[in-house]
Protein backbone atom coordinates (compact mmCIF):
# COMPACT_ATOMS: atom_id res chain seq x y z
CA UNK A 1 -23.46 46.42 -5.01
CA UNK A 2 -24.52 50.27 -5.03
CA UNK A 3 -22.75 52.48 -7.13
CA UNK A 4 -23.24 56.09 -6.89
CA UNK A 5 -23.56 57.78 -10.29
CA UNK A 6 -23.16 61.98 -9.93
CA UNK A 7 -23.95 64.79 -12.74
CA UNK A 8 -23.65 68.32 -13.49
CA UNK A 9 -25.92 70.76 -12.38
CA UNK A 10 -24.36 73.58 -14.89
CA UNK A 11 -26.59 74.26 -17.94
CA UNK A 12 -24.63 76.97 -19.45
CA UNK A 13 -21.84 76.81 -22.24
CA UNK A 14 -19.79 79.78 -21.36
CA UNK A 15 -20.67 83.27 -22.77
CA UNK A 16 -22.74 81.38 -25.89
CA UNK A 17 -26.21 81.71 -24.75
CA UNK A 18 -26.72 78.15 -25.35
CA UNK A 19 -27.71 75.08 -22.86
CA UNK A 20 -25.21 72.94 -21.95
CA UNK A 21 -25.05 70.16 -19.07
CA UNK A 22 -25.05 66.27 -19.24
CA UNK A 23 -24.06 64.32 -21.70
CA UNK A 24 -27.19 61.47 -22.43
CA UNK A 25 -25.68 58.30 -23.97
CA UNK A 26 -22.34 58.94 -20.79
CA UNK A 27 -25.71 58.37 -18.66
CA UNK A 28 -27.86 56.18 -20.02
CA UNK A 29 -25.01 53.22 -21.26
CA UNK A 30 -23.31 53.06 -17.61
CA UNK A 31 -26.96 53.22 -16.37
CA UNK A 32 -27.78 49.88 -18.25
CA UNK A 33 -24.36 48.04 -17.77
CA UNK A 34 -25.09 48.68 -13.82
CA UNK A 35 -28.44 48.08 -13.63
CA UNK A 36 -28.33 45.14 -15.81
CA UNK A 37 -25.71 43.56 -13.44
CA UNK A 38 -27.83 43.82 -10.71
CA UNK A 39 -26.27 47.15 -8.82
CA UNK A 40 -28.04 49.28 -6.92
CA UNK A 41 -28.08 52.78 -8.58
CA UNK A 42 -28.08 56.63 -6.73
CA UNK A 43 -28.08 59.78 -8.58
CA UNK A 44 -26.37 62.93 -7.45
CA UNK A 45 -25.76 66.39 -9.03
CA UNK A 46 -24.32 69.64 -6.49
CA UNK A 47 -28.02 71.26 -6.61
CA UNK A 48 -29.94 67.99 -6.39
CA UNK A 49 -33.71 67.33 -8.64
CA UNK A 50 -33.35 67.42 -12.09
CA UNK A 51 -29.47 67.81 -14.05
CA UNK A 52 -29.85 69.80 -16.89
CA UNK A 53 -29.41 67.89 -20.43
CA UNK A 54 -27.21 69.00 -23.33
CA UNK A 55 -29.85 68.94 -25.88
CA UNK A 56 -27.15 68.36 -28.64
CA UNK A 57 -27.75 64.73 -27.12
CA UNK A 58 -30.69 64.27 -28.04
CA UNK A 59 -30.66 64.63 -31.57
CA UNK A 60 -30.98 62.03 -33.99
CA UNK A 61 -27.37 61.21 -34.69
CA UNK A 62 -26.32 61.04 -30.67
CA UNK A 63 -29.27 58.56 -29.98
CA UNK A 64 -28.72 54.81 -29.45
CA UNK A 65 -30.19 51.95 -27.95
CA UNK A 66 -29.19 53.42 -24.18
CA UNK A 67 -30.64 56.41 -24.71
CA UNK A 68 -33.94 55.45 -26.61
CA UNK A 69 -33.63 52.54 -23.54
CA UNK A 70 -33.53 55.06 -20.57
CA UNK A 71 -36.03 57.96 -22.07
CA UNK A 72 -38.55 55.18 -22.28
CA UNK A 73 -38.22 54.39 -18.61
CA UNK A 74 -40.38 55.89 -16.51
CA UNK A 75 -37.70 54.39 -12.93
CA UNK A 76 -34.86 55.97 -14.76
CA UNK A 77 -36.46 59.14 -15.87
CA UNK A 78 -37.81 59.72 -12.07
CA UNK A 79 -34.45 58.69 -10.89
CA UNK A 80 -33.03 61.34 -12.90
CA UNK A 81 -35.96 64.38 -12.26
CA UNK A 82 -34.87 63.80 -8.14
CA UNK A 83 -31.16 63.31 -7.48
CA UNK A 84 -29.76 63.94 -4.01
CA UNK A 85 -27.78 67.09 -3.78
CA UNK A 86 -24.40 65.89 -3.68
CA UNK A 87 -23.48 67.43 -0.10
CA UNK A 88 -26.04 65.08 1.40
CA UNK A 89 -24.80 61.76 -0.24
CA UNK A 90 -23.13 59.69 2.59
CA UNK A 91 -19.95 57.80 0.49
CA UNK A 92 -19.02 54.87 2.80
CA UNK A 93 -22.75 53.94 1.17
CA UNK A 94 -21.11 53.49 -1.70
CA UNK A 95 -18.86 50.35 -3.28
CA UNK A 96 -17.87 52.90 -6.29
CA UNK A 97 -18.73 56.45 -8.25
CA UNK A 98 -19.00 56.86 -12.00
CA UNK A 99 -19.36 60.46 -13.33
CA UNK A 100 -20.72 60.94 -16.33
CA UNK A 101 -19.60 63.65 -19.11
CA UNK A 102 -21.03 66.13 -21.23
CA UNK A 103 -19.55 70.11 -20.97
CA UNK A 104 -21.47 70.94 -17.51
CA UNK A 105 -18.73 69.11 -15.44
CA UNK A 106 -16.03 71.57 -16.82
CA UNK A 107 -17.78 74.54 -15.01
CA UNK A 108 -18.82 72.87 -11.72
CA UNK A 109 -17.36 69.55 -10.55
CA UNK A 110 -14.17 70.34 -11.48
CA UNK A 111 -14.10 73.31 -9.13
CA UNK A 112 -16.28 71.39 -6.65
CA UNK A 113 -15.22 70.86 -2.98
CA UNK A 114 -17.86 68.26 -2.15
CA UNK A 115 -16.73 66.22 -5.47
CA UNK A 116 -13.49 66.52 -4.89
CA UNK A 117 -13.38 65.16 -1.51
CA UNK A 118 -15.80 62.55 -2.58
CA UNK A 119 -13.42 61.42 -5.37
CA UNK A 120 -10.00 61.25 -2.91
CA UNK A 121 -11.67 60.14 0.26
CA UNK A 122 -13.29 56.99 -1.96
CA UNK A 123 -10.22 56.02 -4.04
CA UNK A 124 -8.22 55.72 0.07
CA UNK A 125 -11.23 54.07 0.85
CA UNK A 126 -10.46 51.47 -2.23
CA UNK A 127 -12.96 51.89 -3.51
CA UNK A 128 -12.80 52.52 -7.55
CA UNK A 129 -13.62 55.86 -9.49
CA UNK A 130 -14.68 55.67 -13.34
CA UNK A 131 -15.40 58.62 -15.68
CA UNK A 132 -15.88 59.32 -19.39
CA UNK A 133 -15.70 62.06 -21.78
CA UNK A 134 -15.60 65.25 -20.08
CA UNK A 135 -15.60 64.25 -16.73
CA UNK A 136 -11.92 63.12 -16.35
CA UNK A 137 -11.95 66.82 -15.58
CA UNK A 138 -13.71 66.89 -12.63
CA UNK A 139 -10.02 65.68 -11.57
CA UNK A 140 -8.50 69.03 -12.04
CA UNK A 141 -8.02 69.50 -8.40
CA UNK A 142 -8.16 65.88 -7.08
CA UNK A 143 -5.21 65.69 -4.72
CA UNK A 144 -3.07 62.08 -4.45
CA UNK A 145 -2.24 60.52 -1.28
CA UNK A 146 1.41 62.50 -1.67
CA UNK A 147 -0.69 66.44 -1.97
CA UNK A 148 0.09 66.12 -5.45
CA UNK A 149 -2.10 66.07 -8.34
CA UNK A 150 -4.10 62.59 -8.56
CA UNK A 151 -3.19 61.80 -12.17
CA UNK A 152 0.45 62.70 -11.62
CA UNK A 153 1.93 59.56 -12.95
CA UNK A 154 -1.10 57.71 -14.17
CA UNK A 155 -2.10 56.81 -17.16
CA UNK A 156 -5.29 58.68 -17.98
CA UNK A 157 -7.98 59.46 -20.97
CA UNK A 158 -10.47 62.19 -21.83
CA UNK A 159 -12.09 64.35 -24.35
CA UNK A 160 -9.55 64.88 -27.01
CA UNK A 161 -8.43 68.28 -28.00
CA UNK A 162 -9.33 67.32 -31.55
CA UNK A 163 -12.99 66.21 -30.97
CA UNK A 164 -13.26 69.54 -28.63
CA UNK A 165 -11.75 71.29 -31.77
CA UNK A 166 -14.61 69.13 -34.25
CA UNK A 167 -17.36 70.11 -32.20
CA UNK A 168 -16.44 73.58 -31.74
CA UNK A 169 -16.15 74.48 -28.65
CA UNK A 170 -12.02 74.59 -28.11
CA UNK A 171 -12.28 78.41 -27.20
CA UNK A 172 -15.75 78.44 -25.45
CA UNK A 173 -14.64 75.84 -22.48
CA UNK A 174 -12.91 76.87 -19.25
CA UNK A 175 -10.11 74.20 -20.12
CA UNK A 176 -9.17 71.27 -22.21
CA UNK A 177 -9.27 67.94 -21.21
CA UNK A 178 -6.51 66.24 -22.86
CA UNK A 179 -4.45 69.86 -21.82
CA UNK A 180 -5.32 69.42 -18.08
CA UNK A 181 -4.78 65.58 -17.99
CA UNK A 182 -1.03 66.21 -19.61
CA UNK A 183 0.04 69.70 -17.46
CA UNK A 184 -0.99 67.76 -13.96
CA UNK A 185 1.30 65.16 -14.92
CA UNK A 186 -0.93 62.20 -16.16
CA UNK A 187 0.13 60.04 -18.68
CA UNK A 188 -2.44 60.94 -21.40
CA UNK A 189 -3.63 58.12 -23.30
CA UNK A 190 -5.87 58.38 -26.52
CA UNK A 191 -7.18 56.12 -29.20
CA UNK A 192 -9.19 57.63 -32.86
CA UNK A 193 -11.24 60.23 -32.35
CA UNK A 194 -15.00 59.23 -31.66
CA UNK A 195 -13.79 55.36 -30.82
CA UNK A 196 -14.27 53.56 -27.57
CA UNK A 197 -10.67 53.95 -25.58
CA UNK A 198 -10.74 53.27 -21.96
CA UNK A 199 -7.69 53.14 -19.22
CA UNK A 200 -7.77 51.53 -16.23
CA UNK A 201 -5.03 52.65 -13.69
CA UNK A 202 -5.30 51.36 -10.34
CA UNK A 203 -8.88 51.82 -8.93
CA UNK A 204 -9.31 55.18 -11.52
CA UNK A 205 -10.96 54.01 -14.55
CA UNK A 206 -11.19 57.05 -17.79
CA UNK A 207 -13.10 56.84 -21.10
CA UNK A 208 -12.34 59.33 -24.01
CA UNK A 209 -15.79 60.25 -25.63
CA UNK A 210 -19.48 59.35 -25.24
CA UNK A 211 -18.59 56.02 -27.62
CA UNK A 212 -16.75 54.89 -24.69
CA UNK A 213 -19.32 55.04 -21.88
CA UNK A 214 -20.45 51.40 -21.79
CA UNK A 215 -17.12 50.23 -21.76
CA UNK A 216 -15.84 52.59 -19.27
CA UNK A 217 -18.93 51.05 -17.14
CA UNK A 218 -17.77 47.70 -17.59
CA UNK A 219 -13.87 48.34 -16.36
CA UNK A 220 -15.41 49.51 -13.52
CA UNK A 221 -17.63 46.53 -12.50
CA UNK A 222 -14.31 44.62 -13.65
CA UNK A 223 -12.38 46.41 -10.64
CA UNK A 224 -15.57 45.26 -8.13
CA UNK A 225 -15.76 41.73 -9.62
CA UNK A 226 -11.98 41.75 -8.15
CA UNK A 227 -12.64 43.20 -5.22
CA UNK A 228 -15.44 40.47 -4.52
């Protein structure tokens, strides 16, 4: 089982002067679920080496067992230092592709061409696509089998627009999640803010917020088990 797991490479939150980029704990739970069941793990990012980190998850309150977990491991933490640039990354390779969040994705892999075609060309494959947080909107531009939009008609999760408005940020990002799920026609699902909620639709699995990560992780291996 090799699962392909591809970051951010954008490490600026818009006009702010502060870092931005991957979200640790979207990483470092899906890492663990995978690893733990045996997969075999690849990193991408667009640029390749080292994603940058949002170093709001590092803090005290955002670390957890995952986290303290994969910063302690030296496999993971080289893993992470040398991802393949994403253009290189072959996809039949791969038996599925988890994206974690944090902001980054909003300014790059949603506008990406590689990502995008990565993302159609493995769900017609049937092959299954997971992401949490932020990264359901990487899926901005994803086009359906039909041309249309790929959540048209599916049900669908994400960053809420009020944990975007708690942490700030609802005027600094190019777009809201939730906004973008709901306008491209997706059938926006949500649970309490800063709670686990993950959807599974078909072979495209969403989680709301970094509390969701592990489970979002899980639904995915659930959609391999049934493949097997």
């Amino acid at each position: 089982m090799k699962i392909l797991i591809v970051l951010t490479s954008h490490d600026r939150l818009g006009d702010t002067g502060k870092q931005t980029g991957f979200w640790l704990e979207e990483l470092a739970a899906p890492y663990y679920v995978f690893k733990d069941a045996g997969a075999e793990l690849t990193l991408a990012s667009p640029k390749g080496g080292q994603p940058p980190l949002d170093p709001s998850s590092r803090v005290a309150g955002a670390q957890t067992e995952a986290t303290r977990r994969f910063e302690a491991d030296a496999e993971a933490t080289a893993a992470l230092a040398a991802t393949r640039k994403l253009p290189e990354v072959r996809q039949e390779e791969y038996d599925a592709v988890f994206y974690p969040g944090g902001h980054g994705p909003l300014w790059d892999l949603s506008e990406d061409e590689t990502s995008i075609r990565l993302i159609e060309t493995v769900l017609a494959a049937g092959r299954p696509v997971g992401l949490v947080c932020h990264a359901p909107g990487v899926l901005r531009r994803v086009k359906g089998p039909d041309g249309g939009p790929l959540v048209r008609g599916r049900t669908v999760t994400g960053f809420t627009n009020t944990e975007e408005e708690a942490v700030g940020l609802t005027k600094v990002v190019p777009f809201l999640v939730e906004d973008m799920l709901k306008a491209n026609g997706g059938s926006y699902s949500r649970g309490p803010d800063w709670l686990s909620h993950v959807v599974t639709d078909g072979l495209l699995v969403t989680g709301q917020n970094p509390a969701s990560s592990a489970d979002a992780a899980k639904a995915l291996l659930a959609l391999l088990d049934r493949k097997a």
